[in-house]
Protein backbone atom coordinates (compact mmCIF):
# COMPACT_ATOMS: atom_id res chain seq x y z
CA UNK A 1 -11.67 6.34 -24.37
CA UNK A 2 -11.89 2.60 -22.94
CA UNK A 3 -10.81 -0.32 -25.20
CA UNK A 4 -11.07 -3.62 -24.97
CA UNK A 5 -13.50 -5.69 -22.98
CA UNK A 6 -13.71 -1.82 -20.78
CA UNK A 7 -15.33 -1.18 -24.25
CA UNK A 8 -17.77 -3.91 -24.23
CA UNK A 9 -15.99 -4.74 -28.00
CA UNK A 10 -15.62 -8.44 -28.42
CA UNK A 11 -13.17 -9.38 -31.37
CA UNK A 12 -14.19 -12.35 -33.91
CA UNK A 13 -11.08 -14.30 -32.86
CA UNK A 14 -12.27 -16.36 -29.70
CA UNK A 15 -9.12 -15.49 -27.78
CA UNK A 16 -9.44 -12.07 -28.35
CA UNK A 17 -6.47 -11.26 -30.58
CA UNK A 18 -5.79 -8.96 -33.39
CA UNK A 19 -3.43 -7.78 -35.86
CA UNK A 20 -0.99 -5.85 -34.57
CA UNK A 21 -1.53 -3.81 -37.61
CA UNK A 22 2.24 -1.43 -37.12
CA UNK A 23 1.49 -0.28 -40.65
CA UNK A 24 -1.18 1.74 -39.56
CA UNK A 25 0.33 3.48 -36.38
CA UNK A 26 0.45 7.24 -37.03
CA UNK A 27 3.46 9.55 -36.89
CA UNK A 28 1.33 11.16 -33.50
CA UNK A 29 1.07 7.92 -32.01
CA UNK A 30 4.80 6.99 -32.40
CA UNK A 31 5.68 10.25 -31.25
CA UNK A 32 3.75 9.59 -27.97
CA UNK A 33 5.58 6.55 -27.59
CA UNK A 34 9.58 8.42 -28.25
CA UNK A 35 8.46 10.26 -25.78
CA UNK A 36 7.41 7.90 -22.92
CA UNK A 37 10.46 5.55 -24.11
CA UNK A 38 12.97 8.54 -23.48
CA UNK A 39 12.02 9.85 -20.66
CA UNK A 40 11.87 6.38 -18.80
CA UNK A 41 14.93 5.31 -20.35
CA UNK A 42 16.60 8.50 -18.72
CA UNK A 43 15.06 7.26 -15.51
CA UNK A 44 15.64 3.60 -14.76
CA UNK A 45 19.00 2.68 -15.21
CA UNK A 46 19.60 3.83 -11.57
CA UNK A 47 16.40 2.59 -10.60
CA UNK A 48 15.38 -0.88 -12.68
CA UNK A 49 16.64 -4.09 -11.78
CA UNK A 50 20.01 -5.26 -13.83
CA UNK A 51 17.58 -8.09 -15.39
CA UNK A 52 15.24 -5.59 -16.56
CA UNK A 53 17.94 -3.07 -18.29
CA UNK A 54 19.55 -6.14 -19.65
CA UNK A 55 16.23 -7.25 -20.99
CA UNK A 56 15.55 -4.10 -22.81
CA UNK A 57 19.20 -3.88 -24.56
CA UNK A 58 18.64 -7.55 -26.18
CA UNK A 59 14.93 -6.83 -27.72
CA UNK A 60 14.46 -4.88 -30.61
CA UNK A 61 12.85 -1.91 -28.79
CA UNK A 62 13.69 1.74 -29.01
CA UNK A 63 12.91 5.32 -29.13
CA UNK A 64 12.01 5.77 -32.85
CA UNK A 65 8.79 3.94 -33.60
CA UNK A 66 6.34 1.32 -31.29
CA UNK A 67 7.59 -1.62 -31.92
CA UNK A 68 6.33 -4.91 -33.76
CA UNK A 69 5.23 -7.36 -31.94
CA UNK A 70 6.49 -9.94 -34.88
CA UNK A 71 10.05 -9.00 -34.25
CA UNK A 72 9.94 -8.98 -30.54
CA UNK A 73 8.16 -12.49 -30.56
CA UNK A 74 11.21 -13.57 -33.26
CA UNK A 75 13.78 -12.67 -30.16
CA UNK A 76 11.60 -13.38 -26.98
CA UNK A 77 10.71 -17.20 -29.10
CA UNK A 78 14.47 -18.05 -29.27
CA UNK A 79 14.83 -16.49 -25.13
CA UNK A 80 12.05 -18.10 -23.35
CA UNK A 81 9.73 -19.30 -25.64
CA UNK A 82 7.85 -16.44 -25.34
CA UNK A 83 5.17 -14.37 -27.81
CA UNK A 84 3.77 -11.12 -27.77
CA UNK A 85 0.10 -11.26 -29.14
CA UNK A 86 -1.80 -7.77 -29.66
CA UNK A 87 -5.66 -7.73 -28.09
CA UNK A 88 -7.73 -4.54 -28.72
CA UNK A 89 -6.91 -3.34 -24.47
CA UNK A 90 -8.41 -5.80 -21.46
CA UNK A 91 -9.38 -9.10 -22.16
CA UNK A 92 -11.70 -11.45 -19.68
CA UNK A 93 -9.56 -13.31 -16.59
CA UNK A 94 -10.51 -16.61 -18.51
CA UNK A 95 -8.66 -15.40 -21.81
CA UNK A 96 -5.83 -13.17 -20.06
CA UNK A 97 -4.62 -16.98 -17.97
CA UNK A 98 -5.30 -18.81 -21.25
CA UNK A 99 -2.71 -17.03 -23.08
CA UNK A 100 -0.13 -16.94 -20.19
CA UNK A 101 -0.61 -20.38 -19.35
CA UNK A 102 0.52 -20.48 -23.15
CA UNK A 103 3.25 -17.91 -23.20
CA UNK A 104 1.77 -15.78 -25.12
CA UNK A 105 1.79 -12.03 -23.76
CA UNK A 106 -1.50 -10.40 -24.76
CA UNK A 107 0.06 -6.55 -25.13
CA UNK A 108 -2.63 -3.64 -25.87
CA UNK A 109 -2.96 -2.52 -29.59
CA UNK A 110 -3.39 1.16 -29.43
CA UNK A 111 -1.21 3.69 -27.07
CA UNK A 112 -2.43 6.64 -24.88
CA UNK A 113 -3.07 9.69 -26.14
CA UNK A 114 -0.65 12.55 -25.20
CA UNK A 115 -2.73 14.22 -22.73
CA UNK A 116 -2.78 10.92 -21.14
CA UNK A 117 0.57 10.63 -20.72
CA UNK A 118 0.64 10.76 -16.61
CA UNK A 119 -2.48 8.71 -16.29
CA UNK A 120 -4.54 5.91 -18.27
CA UNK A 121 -7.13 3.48 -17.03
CA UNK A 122 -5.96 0.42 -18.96
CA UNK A 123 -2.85 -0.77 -20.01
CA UNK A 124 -1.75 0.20 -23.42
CA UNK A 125 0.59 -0.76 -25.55
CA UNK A 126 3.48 1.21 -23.68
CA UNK A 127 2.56 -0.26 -20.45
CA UNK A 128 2.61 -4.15 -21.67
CA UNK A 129 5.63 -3.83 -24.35
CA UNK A 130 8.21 -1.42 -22.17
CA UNK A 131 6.75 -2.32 -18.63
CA UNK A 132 6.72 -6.26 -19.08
CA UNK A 133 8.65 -7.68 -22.16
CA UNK A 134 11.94 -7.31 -20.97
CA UNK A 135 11.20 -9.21 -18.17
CA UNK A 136 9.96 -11.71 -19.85
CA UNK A 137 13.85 -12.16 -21.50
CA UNK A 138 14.45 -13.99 -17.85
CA UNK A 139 13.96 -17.55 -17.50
CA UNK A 140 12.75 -17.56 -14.07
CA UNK A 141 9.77 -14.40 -14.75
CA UNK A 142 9.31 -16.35 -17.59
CA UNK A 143 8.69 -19.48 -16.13
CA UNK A 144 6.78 -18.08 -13.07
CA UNK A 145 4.09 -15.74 -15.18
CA UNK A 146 3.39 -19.06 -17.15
CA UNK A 147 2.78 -20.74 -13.69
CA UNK A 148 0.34 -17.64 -12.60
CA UNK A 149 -1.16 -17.91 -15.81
CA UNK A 150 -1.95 -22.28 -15.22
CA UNK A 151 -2.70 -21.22 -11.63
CA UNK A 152 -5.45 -18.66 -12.69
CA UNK A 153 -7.34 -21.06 -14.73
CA UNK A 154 -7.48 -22.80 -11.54
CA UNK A 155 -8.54 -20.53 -9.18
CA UNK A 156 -11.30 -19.14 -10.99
CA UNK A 157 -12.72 -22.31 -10.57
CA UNK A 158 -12.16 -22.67 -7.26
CA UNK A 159 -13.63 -18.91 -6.25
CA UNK A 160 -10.10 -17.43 -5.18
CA UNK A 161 -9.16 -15.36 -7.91
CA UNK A 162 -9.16 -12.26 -6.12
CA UNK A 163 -6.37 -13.53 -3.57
CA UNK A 164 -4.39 -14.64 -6.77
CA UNK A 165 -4.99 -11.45 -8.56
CA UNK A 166 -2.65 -9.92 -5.51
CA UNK A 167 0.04 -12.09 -6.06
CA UNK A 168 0.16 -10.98 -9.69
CA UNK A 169 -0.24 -7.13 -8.71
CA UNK A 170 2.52 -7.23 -5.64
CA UNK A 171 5.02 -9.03 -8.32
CA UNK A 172 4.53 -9.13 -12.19
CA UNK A 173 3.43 -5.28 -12.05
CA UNK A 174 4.41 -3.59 -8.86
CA UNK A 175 7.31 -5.50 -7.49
CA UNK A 176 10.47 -4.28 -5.76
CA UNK A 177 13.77 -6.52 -5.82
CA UNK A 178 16.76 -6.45 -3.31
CA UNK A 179 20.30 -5.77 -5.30
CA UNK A 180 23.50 -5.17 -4.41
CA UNK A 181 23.00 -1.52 -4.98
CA UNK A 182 19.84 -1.72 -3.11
CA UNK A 183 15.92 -2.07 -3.88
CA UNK A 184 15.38 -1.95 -7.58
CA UNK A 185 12.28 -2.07 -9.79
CA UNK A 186 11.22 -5.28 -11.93
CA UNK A 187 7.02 -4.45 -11.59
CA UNK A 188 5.95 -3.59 -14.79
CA UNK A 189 3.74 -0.89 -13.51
CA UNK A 190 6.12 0.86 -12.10
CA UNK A 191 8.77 0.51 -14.69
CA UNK A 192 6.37 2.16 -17.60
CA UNK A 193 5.38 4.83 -14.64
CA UNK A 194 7.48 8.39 -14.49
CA UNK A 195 5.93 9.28 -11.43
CA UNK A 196 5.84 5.81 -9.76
CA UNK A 197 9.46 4.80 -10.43
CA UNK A 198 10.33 7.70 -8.29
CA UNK A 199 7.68 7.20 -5.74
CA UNK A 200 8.23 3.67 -5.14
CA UNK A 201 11.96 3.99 -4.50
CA UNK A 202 12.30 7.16 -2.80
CA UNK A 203 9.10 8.50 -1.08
CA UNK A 204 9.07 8.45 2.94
CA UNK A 205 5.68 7.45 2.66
CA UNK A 206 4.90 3.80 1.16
CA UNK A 207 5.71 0.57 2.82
CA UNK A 208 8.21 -1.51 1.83
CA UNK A 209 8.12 -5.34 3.10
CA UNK A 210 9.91 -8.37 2.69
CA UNK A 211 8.13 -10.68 0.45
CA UNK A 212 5.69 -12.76 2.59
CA UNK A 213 3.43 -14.78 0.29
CA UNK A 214 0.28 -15.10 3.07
CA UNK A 215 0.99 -11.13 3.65
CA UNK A 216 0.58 -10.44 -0.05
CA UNK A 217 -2.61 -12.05 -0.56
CA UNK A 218 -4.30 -10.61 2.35
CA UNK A 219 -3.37 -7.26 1.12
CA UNK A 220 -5.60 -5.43 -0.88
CA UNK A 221 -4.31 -2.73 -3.11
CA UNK A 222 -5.60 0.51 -5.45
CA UNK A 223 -5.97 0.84 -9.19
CA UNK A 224 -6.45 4.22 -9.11
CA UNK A 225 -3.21 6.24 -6.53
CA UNK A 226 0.10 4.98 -5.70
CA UNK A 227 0.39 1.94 -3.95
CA UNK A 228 0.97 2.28 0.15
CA UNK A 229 2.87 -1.24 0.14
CA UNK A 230 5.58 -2.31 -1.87
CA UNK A 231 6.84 -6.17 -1.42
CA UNK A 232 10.27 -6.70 -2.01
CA UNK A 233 12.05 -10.34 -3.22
CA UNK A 234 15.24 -10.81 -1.87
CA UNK A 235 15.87 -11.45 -5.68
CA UNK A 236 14.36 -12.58 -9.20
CA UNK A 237 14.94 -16.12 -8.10
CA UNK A 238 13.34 -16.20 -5.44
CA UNK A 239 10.43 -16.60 -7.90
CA UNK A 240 11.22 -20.11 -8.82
CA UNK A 241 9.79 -20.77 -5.62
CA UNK A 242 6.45 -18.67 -6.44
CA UNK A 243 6.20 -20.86 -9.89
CA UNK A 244 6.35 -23.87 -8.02
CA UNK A 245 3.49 -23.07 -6.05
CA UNK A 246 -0.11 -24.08 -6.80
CA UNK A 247 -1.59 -20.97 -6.49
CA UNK A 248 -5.01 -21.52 -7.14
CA UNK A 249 -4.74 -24.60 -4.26
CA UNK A 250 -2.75 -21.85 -1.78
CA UNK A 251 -4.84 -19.01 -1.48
CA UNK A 252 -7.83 -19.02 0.98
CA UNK A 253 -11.44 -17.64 -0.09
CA UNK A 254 -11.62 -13.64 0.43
CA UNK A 255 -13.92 -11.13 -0.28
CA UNK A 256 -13.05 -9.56 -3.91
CA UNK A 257 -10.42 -6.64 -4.94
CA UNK A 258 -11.10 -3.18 -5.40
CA UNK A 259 -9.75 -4.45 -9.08
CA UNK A 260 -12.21 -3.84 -12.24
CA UNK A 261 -10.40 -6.66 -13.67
CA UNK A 262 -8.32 -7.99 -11.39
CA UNK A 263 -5.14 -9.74 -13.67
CA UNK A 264 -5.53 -6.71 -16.20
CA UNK A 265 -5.77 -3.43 -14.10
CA UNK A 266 -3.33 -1.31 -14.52
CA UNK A 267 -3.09 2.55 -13.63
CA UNK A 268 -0.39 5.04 -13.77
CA UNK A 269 -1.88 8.03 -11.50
CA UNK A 270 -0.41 11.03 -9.37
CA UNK A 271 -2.52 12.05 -6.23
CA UNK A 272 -2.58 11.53 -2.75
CA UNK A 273 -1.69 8.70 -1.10
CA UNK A 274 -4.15 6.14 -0.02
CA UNK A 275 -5.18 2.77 0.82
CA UNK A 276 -7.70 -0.35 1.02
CA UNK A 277 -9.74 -0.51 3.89
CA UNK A 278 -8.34 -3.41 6.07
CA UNK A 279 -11.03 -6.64 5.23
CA UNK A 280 -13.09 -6.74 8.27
CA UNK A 281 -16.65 -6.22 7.25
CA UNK A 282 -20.40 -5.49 8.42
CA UNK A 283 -22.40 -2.85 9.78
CA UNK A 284 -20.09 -2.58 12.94
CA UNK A 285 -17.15 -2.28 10.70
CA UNK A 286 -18.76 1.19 8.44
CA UNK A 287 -17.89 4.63 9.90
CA UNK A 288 -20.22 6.45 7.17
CA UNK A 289 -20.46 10.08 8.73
CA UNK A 290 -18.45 9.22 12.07
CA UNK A 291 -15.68 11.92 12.77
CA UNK A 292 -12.05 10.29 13.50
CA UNK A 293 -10.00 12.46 15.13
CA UNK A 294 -5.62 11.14 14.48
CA UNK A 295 -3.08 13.04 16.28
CA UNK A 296 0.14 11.84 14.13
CA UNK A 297 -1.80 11.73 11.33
CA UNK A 298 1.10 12.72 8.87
CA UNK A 299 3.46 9.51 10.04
CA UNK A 300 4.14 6.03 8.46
CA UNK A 301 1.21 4.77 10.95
CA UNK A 302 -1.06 7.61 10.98
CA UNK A 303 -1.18 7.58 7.44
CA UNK A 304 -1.83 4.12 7.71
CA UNK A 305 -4.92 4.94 10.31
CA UNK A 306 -6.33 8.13 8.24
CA UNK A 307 -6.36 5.63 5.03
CA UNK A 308 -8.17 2.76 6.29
CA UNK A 309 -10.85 5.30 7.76
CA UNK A 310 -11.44 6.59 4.76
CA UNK A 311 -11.90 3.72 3.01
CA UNK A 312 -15.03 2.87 5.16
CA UNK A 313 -16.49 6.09 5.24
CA UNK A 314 -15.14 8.15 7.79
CA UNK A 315 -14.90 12.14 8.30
CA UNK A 316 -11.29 12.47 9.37
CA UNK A 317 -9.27 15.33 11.30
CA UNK A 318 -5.97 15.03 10.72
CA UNK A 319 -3.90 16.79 13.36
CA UNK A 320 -0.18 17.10 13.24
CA UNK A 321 3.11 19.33 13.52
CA UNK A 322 3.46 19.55 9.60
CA UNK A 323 1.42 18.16 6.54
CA UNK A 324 3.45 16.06 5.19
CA UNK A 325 1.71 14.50 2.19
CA UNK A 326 -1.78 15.09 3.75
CA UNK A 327 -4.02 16.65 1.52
CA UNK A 328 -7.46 17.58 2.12
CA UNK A 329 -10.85 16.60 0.51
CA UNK A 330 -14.81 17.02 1.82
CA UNK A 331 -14.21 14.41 3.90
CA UNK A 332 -10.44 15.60 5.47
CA UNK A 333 -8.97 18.12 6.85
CA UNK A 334 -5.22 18.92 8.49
CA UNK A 335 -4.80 21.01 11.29
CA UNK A 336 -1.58 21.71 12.17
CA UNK A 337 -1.01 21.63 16.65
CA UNK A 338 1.37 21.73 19.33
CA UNK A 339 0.20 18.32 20.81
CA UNK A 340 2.13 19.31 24.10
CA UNK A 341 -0.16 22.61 24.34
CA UNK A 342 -2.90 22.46 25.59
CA UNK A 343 -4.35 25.54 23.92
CA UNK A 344 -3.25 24.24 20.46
CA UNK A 345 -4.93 20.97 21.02
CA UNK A 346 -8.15 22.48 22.10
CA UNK A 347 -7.73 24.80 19.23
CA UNK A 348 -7.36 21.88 16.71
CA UNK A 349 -10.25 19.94 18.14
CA UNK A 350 -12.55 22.82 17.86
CA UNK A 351 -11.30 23.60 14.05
CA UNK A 352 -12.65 19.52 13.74
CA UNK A 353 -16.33 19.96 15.69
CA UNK A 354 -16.94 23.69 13.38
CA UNK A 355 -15.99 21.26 10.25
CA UNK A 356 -17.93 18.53 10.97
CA UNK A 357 -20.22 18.80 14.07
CA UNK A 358 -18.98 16.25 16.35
CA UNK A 359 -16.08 13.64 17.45
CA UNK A 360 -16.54 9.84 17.57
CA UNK A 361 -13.26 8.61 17.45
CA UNK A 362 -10.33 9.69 18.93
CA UNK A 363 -6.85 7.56 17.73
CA UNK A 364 -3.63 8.52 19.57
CA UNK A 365 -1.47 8.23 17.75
CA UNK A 366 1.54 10.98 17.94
CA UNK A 367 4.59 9.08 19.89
CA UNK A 368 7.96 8.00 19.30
CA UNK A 369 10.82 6.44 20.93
CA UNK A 370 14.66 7.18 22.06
CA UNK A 371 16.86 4.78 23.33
CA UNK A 372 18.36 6.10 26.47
CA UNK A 373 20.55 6.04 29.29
CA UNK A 374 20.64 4.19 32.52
CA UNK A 375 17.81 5.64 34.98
CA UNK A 376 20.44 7.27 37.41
CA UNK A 377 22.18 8.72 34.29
CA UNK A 378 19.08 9.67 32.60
CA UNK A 379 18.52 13.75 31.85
CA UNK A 380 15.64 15.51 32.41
CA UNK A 381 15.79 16.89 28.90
CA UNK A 382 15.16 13.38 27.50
CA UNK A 383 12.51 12.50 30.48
CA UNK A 384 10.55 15.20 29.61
CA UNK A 385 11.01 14.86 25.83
CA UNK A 386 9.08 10.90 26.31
CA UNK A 387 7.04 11.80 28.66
CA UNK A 388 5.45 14.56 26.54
CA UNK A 389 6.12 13.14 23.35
CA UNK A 390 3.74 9.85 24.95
CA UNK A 391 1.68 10.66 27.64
CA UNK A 392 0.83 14.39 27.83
CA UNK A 393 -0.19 14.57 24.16
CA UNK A 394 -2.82 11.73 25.08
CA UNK A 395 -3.74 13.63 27.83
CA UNK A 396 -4.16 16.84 25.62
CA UNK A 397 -5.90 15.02 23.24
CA UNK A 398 -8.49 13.66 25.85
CA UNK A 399 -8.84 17.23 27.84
CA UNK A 400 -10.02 18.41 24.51
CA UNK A 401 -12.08 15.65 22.52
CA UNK A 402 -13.79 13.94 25.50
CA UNK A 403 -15.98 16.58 26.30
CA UNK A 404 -17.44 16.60 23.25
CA UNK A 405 -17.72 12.70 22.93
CA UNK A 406 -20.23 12.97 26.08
CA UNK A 407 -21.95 15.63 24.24
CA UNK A 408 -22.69 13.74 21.62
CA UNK A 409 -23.75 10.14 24.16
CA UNK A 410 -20.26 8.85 23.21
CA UNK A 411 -17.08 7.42 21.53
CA UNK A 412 -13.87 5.40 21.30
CA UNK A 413 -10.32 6.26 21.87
CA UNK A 414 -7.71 4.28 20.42
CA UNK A 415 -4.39 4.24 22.45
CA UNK A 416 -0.58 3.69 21.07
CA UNK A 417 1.20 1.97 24.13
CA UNK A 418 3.85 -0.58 23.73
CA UNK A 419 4.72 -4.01 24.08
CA UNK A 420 7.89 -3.17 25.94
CA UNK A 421 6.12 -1.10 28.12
CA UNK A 422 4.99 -4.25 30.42
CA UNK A 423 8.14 -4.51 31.51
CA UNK A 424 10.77 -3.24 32.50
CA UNK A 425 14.49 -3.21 30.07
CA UNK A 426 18.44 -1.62 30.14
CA UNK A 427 18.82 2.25 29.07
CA UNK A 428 14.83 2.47 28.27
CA UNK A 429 13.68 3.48 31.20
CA UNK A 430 11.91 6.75 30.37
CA UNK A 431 10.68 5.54 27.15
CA UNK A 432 9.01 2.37 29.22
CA UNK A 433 7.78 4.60 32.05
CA UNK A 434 5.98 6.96 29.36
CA UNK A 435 4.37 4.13 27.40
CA UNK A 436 3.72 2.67 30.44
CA UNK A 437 1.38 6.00 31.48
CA UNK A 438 -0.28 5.45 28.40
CA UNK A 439 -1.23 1.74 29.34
CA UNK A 440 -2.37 3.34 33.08
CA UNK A 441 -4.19 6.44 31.66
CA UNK A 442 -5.59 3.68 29.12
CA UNK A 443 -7.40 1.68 32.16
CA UNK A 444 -8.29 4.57 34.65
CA UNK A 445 -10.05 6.59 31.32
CA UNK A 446 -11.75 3.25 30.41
CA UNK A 447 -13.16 2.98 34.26
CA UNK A 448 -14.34 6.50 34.48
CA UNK A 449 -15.89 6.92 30.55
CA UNK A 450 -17.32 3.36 30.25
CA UNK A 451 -20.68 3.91 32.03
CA UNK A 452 -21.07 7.33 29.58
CA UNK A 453 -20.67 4.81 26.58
CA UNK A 454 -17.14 5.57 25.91
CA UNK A 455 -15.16 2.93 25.40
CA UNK A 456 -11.08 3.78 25.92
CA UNK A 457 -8.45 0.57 24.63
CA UNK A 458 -5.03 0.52 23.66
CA UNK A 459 -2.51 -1.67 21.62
CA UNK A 460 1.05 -2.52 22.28
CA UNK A 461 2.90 -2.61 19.17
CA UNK A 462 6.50 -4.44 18.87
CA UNK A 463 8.25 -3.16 16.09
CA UNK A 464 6.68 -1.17 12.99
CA UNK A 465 8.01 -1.79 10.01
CA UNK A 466 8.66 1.32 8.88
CA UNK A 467 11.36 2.77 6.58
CA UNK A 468 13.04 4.55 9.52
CA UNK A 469 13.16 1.71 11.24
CA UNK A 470 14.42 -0.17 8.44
CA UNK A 471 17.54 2.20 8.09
CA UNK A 472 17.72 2.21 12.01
CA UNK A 473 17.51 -1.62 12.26
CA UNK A 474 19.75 -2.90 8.92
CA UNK A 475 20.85 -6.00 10.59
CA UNK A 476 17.25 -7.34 11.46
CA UNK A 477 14.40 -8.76 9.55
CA UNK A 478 11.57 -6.60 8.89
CA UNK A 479 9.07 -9.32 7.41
CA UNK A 480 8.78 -10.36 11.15
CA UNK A 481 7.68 -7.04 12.11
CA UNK A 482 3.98 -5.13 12.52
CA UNK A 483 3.17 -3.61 9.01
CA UNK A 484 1.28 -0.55 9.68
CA UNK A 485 -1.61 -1.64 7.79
CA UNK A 486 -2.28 -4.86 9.92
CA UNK A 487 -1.37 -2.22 13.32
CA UNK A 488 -4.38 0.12 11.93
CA UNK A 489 -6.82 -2.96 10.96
CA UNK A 490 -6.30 -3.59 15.08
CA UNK A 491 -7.07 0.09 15.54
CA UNK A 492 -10.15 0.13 13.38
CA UNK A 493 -11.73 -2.84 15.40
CA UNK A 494 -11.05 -0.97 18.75
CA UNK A 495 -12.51 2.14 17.51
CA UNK A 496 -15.96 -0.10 15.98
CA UNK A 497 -19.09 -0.62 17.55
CA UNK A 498 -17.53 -4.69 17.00
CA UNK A 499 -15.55 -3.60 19.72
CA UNK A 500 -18.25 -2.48 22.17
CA UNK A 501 -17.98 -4.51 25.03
CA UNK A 502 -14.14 -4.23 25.14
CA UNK A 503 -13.39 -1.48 27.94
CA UNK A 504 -9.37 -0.80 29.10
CA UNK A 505 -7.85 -3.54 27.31
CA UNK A 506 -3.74 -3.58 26.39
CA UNK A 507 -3.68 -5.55 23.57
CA UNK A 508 -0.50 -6.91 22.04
CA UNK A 509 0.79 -6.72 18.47
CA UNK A 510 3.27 -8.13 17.95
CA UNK A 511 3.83 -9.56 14.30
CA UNK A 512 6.42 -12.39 14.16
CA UNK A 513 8.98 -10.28 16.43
C-alpha cells in the first residue's frame, strides 16, 4: 500500500502536513512498532554511534506505544530547535527541503504492516522517528540537515538535485562513522534496518570508504538491495564542514538517480547484492544480450565487475572457486572452476555458451598478490603459486573463451595487470614477474586477435580499496586508493564498443596513491 505523494494523495495543508492523530493508532499497529523498537534496541548498542544511543535515551521514545510527535518536538525544541511534523508518507523534493530548511522533520504518519516488517518501499513512521530523531538531539546533524535542507531549495533550481540527493543518502540515511571502538552506524537507514545494521558493519562484501565529498556525489546508489558502498566520516563533526558547504553551488550537473524520489527514498530490503551501473552512457556503453564472462567473479572487484554489467544489460557467467554471495537469476549464472585447469576452465566456459549461446566479453579477473622474498631466496612453491594464480588462469581463460569469440566475429578481453608490474621492486619479484606476463600476454593477444575484431586491453591497478586491504594496510589512507567501482567503470569502457579502436593498451589506475 503506497502513501503519500507514492499515493498520488495531496493533503489540504500546502506543506503537506497532518495530524499526527496518536489517538487513533491501533493496539496492532503499536504492537508492530514494540516489536521493531526491541529488536533494534537489542542490536545497536554495539553497533550505533555513542551520539545516536545517547540520542535515543534523552527522547521520550520506547518500546510500549509509537510515540507522539508533540512530546518529542517538546524535547528536540529545547535540544536543537528541532520539530517533528507528521505528513501522510513522501512528500515532493520542494516540500521535503522546505521543512528542513525550517527544522521541521516531516516523519511518516502510518507504520508498516507486520508482514512488512523486513521490507517497505517508503519510509514510515519507524524509519523517520527511530532511524533519524535521535540524531537530530546533536547540534552538528542538526545544524548540517538544516544546511542540506537550504541547499536543496537551491539545487533544484540549478538542475543538480540528483548529485545532492547522494550526499543526503551516503550521510543522513546510510552513513558509517569512525569511533574509538571502530566504524559505527549514525545513517538512519541503517539504524531502523535489522538486516542492514548487520550487513553494513560486518559483511565481506560492501565497500567501505573514507568520506570523499566529489566521490560521494559521483556515486550512484540502490533503493531497492543493500548498498555496495558505505562512506565513512572520520566523525560526526566532521559534518560541520558538510553544513558549511553550498551544496547546491558544489555539485556538478549529472544524469539523475536510480531514486523515485530522491531526498525521500528509503528501503529496508534483503537480497543479493548489487549495484549502479558506473555513469558512462550511449549506445556503445549498453551490453543488452552480450555474454560477460568474470573469472573472480565472487571477490570485492569481481563483484564490483558482475554488478555494473548487469546494470546495463548484460548476460553474465560468473566463474569462481566458491559462490560466495553470488546468486543466480535469468540473466546469471555461477560456475564453480579450477582456473589453473585447464579442463575445468573449458568445462566452465562451455556450461556459459549451452546457457546463453555465445561469449563477448571476457574480464580477467581472478589474481592476487603475496609479498615475497628476495629473488635468490624466493621458493618455487610461492613462484608457482603467482605465476598461476596471474598468468596461467588468463591463459586458461583465453584457451577456452577465444575460440568461441571468433566464432561468433568477435570480442573484448579485459586484463587485471598491475601498476607495479612496470617495474621492478624489493621482495616482489615473482608477484611483478607474473603481473608482468599478464601486461606481455596482454600485447602479443592484442597483435594476433585484433585483425579478427578482438580487441585484448588491460589495466594496472595501484591499490584496491578493499576491506582486506584495509585490515592489511591499517596505517595508510584508503580514500587515496582505487574503489572497485571506479576500477570496473575502467573495465566496462575497455570491454565497450567505445573502446574499439583501443588494441594492447596497459592502462594505469591509480586513484590518489
Amino acid at each position: 500500500m503506497k502513501h503519500g505523494a507514492a499515493a498520488g494523495v495531496r493533503p489540504e495543508r500546502p506543506d503537506w502536513t497532518i495530524d499526527q492523530a496518536w489517538d487513533r493508532y491501533t493496539c496492532a499497529e503499536h504492537a508492530v512498532w514494540r516489536t521493531l523498537f526491541e529488536r533494534q534496541t537489542r542490536l545497536l548498542p554495539r553497533r550505533a554511534c555513542d551520539e545516536f544511543v545517547d540520542g535515543m535515551k534523552r527522547l521520550p521514545i520506547g518500546p510500549d506505544a509509537i510515540p507522539d510527535f508533540r512530546r518529542l518536538s517538546d524535547v528536540l525544541g529545547k535540544r536543537t530547535g528541532w520539530q517533528v511534523v507528521a505528513v501522510p508518507g513522501l512528500v515532493p523534493d520542494e516540500v521535503f527541503f522546505e521543512h528542513l530548511a525550517n527544522r521541521r522533520f516531516p516523519a511518516g504518519q502510518f507504520i508498516r504492516d507486520p508482514g512488512e516488517l523486513d521490507y517497505i518501499e517508503e519510509p514510515d513512521v519507524f524509519h523517520d522517528v527511530f532511524g533519524h530523531v535521535p540524531m537530530l538531539m546533536h547540534p552538528v546533524m542538526a545544524d548540517y540537515i538544516q544546511a542540506y535542507g537550504k541547499g536543496g531549495l537551491r539545487a533544484q533550481k540549478l538542475g543538480v538535485l540528483p548529485n545532492l540527493a547522494r550526499v543526503y543518502w551516503y550521510t543522513v540515511e546510510f552513513g558509517l562513522v569512525e569511533s574509538r571502538d571502530g566504524v559505527r552506524i549514525y545513517g538512519s537507514g541503517i539504524a531502523s534496518s535489522y538486516t542492514e545494521s548487520v550487513f553494513a558493519l560486518d559483511d565481506p562484501s560492501p565497500n567501505r570508504i573514507g568520506f570523499e565529498l566529489a566521490r560521494v556525489m559521483r556515486t550512484r546508489y540502490r533503493i531497492d538491495d543493500f548498498q555496495e558502498t558505505y562512506f565513512v566520516i572520520r566523525s560526526i563533526d566532521e559534518l560541520l564542514e558538510l553544513a558549511r558547504i553550498d551544496f547546491a553551488r558544489s555539485t556538478p550537473r549529472c544524469a539523475a538517480s536510480r531514486s523515485s524520489s530522491p531526498a525521500r527514498s528509503c528501503r529496508r530490503t534483503v537480497s543479493s547484492s548489487a549495484a549502479t551501473a558506473p555513469t558512462i552512457r550511449g549506445s556503445a556503453m549498453q551490453f543488452t544480450d552480450r555474454t560477460v564472462v568474470i573469472t573472480g567473479a565472487s571477490g570485492n572487484l569481481g563483484r564490483a565487475v558482475a554488478n555494473a554489467f548487469a546494470g546495463l544489460g548484460a548476460k553474465l557467467a560468473l566463474l569462481d572457486l566458491k559462490r560466495g554471495e553470488l546468486q543466480d537469476d535469468p540473466n546469471r549464472v555461477f560456475v564453480d572452476v579450477n582456473l589453473l585447469n585447464p579442463d575445468s576452465v573449458a568445462s566452465a566456459v562451455g556450461k556459459a555458451l549451452e546457457r546463453f549461446g555465445r561469449i563477448d566479453v571476457l574480464c580477467n579477473i581472478a589474481g592476487g598478490f603475496r609479498m615475497g622474498s628476495p629473488v635468490h631466496e624466493t621458493k618455487d612453491s610461492d613462484w608457482d603459486f603467482l605465476m598461476g594464480l596471474n598468468a596461467r588462469s588468463l591463459l586458461n581463460a583465453a584457451r577456452a573463451a577465444v575460440p568461441a569469440m571468433l566464432k561468433g566475429g568477435g570480442g573484448k578481453i579485459v586484463n587485471i595487470g598491475a601498476f607495479a608490474a612496470q617495474r621492478g621492486a624489493a621482495n616482489m619479484g615473482a608477484y611483478i614477474a607474473s603481473k608482468s606476463a599478464v601486461i606481455r600476454l596482454t600485447e602479443s593477444m592484442a597483435a594476433e586477435l585484433r585483425e579478427k575484431n578482438i580487441n585484448v586491453n588491460c589495466v594496472l591497478p595501484t591499490i584496491i580499496d578493499t576491506p582486506e586491504n584495509r585490515a592489511a594496510m591499517p596505517d595508510s589512507d584508503p580514500r587515496k586508493w582505487v574503489a572497485p567501482q571506479d576500477l570496473a567503470a575502467v573495465i566496462l569502457f575497455l570491454a565497450s564498443e567505445a573502446a574499439r579502436a583501443i588494441h594492447g593498451a596497459a592502462i594505469p589506475v591509480t586513484g590518489l596513491s
